[in-house]
N, C-alpha and C. Protein backbone atom coordinates (compact mmCIF):
# COMPACT_ATOMS: atom_id res chain seq x y z
N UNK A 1 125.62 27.18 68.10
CA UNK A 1 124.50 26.25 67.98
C UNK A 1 123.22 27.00 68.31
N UNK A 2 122.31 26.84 67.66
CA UNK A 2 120.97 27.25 67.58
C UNK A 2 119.65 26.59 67.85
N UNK A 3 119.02 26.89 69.02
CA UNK A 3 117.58 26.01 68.97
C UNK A 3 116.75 26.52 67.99
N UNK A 4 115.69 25.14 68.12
CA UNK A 4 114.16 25.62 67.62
C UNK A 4 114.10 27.08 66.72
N UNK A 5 113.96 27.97 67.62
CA UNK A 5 113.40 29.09 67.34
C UNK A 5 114.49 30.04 67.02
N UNK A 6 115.63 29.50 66.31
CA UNK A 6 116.56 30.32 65.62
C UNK A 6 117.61 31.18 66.88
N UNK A 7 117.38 31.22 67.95
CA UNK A 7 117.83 31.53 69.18
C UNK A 7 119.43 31.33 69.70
N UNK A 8 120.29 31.99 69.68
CA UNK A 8 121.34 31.13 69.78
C UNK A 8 121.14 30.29 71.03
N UNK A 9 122.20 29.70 71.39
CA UNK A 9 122.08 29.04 72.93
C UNK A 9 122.95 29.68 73.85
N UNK A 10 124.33 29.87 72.63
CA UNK A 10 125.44 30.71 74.24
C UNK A 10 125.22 32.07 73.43
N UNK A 11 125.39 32.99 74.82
CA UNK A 11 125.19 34.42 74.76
C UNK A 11 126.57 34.83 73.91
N UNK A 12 126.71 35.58 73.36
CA UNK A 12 127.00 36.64 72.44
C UNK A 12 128.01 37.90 73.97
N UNK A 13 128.37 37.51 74.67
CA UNK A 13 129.48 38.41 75.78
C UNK A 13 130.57 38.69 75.39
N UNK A 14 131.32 39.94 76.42
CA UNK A 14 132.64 39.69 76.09
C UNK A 14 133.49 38.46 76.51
N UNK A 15 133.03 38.31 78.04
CA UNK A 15 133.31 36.97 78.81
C UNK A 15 133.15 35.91 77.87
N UNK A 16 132.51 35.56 76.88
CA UNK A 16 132.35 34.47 76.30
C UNK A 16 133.43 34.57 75.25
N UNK A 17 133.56 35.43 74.65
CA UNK A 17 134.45 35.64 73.55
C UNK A 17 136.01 35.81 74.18
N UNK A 18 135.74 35.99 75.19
CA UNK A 18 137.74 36.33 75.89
C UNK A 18 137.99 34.44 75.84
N UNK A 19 136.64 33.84 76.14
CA UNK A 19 137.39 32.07 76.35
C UNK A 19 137.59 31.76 74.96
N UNK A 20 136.33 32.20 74.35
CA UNK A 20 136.60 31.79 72.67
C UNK A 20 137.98 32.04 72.51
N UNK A 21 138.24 33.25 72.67
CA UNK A 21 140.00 33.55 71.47
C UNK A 21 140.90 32.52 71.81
N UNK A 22 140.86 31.81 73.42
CA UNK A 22 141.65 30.66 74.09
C UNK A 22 141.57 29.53 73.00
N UNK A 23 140.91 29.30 72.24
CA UNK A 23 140.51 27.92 71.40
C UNK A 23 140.28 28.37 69.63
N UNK A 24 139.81 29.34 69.46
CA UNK A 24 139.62 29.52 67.83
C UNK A 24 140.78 29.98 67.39
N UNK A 25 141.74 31.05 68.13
CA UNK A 25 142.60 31.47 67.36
C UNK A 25 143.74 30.44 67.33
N UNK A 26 143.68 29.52 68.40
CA UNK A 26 144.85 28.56 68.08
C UNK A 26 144.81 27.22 67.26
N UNK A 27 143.48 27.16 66.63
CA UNK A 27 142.90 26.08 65.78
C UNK A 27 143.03 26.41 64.51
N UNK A 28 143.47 25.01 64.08
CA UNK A 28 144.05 24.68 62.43
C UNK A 28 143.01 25.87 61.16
N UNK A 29 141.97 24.94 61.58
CA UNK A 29 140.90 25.63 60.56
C UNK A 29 140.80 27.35 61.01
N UNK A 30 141.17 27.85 61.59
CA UNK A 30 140.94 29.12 61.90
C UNK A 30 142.30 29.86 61.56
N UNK A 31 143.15 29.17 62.10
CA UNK A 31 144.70 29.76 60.98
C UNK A 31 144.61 29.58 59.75
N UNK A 32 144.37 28.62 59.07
CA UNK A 32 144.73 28.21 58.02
C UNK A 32 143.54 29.22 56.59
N UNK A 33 142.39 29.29 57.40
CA UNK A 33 141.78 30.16 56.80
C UNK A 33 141.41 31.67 57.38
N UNK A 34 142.15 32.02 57.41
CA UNK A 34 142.62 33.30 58.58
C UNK A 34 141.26 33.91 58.16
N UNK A 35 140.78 33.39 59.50
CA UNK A 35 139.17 33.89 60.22
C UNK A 35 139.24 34.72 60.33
N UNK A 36 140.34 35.62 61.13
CA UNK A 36 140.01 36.80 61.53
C UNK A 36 139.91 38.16 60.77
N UNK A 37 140.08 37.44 59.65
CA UNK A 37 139.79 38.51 58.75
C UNK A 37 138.23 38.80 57.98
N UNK A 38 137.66 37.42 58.49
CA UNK A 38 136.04 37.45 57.92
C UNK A 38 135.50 37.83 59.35
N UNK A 39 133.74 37.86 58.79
CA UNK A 39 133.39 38.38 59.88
C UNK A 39 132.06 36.97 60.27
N UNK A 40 131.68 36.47 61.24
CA UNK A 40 132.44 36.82 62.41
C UNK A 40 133.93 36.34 62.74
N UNK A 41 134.44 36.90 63.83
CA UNK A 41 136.12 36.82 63.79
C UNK A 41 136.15 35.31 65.16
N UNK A 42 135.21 35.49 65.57
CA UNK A 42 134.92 34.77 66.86
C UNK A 42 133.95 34.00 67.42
N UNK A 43 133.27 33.13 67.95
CA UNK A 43 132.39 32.66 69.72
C UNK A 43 131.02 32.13 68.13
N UNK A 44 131.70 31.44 66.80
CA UNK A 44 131.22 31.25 65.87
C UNK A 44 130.10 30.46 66.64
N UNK A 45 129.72 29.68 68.07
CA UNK A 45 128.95 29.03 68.19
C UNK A 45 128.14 29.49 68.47
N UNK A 46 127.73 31.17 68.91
CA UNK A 46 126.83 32.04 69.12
C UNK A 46 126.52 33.25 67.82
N UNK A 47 127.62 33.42 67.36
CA UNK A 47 127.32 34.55 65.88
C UNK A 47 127.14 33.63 64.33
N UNK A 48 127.08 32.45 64.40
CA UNK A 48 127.13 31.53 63.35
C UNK A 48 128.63 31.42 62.51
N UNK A 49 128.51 30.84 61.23
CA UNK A 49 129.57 30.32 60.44
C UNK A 49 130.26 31.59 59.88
N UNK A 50 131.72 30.97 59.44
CA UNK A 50 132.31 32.60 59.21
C UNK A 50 131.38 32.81 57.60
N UNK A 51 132.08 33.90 57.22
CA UNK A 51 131.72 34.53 55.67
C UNK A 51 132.86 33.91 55.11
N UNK A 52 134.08 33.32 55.28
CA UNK A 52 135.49 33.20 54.23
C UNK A 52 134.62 31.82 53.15
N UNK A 53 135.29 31.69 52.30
CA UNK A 53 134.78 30.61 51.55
C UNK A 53 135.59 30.22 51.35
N UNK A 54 135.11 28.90 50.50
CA UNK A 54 136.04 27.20 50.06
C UNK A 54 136.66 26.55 51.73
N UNK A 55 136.41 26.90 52.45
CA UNK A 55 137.12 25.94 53.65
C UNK A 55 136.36 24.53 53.91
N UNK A 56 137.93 24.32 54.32
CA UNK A 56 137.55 22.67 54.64
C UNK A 56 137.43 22.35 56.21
N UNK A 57 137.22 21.11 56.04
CA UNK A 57 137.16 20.60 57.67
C UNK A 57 138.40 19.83 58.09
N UNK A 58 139.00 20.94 58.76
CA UNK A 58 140.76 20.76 58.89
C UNK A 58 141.17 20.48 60.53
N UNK A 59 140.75 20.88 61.26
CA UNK A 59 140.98 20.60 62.51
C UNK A 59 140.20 21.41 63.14
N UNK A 60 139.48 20.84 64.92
CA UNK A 60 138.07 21.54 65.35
C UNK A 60 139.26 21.55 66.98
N UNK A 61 138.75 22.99 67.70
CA UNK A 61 139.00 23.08 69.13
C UNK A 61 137.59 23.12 69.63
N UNK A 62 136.61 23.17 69.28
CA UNK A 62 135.16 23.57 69.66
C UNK A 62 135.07 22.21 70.80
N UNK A 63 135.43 20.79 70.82
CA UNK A 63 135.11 20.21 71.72
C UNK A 63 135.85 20.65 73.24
N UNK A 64 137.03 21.03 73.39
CA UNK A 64 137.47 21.55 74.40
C UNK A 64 137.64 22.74 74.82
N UNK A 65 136.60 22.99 74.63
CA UNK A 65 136.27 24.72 74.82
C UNK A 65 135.45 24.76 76.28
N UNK A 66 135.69 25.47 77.16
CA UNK A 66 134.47 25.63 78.35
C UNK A 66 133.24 26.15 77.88
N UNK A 67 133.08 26.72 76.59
CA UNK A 67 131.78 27.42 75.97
C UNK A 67 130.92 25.84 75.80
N UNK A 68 131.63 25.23 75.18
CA UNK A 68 131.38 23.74 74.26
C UNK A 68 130.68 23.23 75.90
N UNK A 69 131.57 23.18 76.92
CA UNK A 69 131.16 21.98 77.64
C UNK A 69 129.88 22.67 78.48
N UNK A 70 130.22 23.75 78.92
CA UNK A 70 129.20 24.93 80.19
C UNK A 70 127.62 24.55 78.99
N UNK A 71 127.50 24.76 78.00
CA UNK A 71 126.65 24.75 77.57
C UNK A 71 126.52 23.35 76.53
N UNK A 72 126.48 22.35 76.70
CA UNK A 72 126.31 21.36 76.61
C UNK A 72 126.25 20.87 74.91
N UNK A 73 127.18 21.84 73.88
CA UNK A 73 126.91 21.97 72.52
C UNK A 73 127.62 20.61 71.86
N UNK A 74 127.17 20.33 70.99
CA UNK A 74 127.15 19.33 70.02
C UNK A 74 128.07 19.22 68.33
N UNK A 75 128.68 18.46 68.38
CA UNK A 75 129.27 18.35 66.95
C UNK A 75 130.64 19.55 67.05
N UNK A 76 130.62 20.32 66.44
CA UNK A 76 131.76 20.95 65.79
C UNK A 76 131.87 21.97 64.87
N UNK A 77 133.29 22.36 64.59
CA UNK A 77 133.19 22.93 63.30
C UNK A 77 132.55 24.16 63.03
N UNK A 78 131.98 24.82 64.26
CA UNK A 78 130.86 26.24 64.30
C UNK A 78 131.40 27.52 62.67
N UNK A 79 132.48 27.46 63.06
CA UNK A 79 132.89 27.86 61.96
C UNK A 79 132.64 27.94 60.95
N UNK A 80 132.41 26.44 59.98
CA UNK A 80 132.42 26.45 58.86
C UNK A 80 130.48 25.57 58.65
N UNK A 81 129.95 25.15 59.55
CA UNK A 81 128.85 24.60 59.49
C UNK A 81 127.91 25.80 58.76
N UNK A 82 127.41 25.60 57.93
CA UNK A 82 125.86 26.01 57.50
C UNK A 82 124.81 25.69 57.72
């Protein structure tokens, strides 16, 4: 998620990305369109939406994420949002 000024909101860490892998890699939409092969692979709520195309909106872990809650982010789907 991104303010105003194009800024992300959560930092871009490793710490942030070790919780990410806890929640993206075990989520529908992230198997099913095997993320990890686009780039970004991860912490999509700080590096934006992946590059894979045609995905759908298949199942979200982004609400129970400690990234999601510590930083107070909104909606879903970081992944595939544009």
């Amino acid at each position: 998620m991104f303010e105003s000024g194009n800024k992300p909101v959560v930092e871009d860490t490793e710490e942030n990305r070790a919780i990410c892998r806890k929640y993206c890699k075990n989520c529908q939409n992230y198997r099913k369109h095997s993320l990890e092969k686009h780039q970004p692979t991860e912490l999509f709520c700080s590096c934006g939406q992946s590059s894979a195309t045609g995905m759908k909106l298949i199942g979200c872990y982004c609400s129970g994420c400690e990234i999601y809650i510590q930083n107070h982010l909104r909606g879903g789907f970081f992944c595939v949002r544009r």
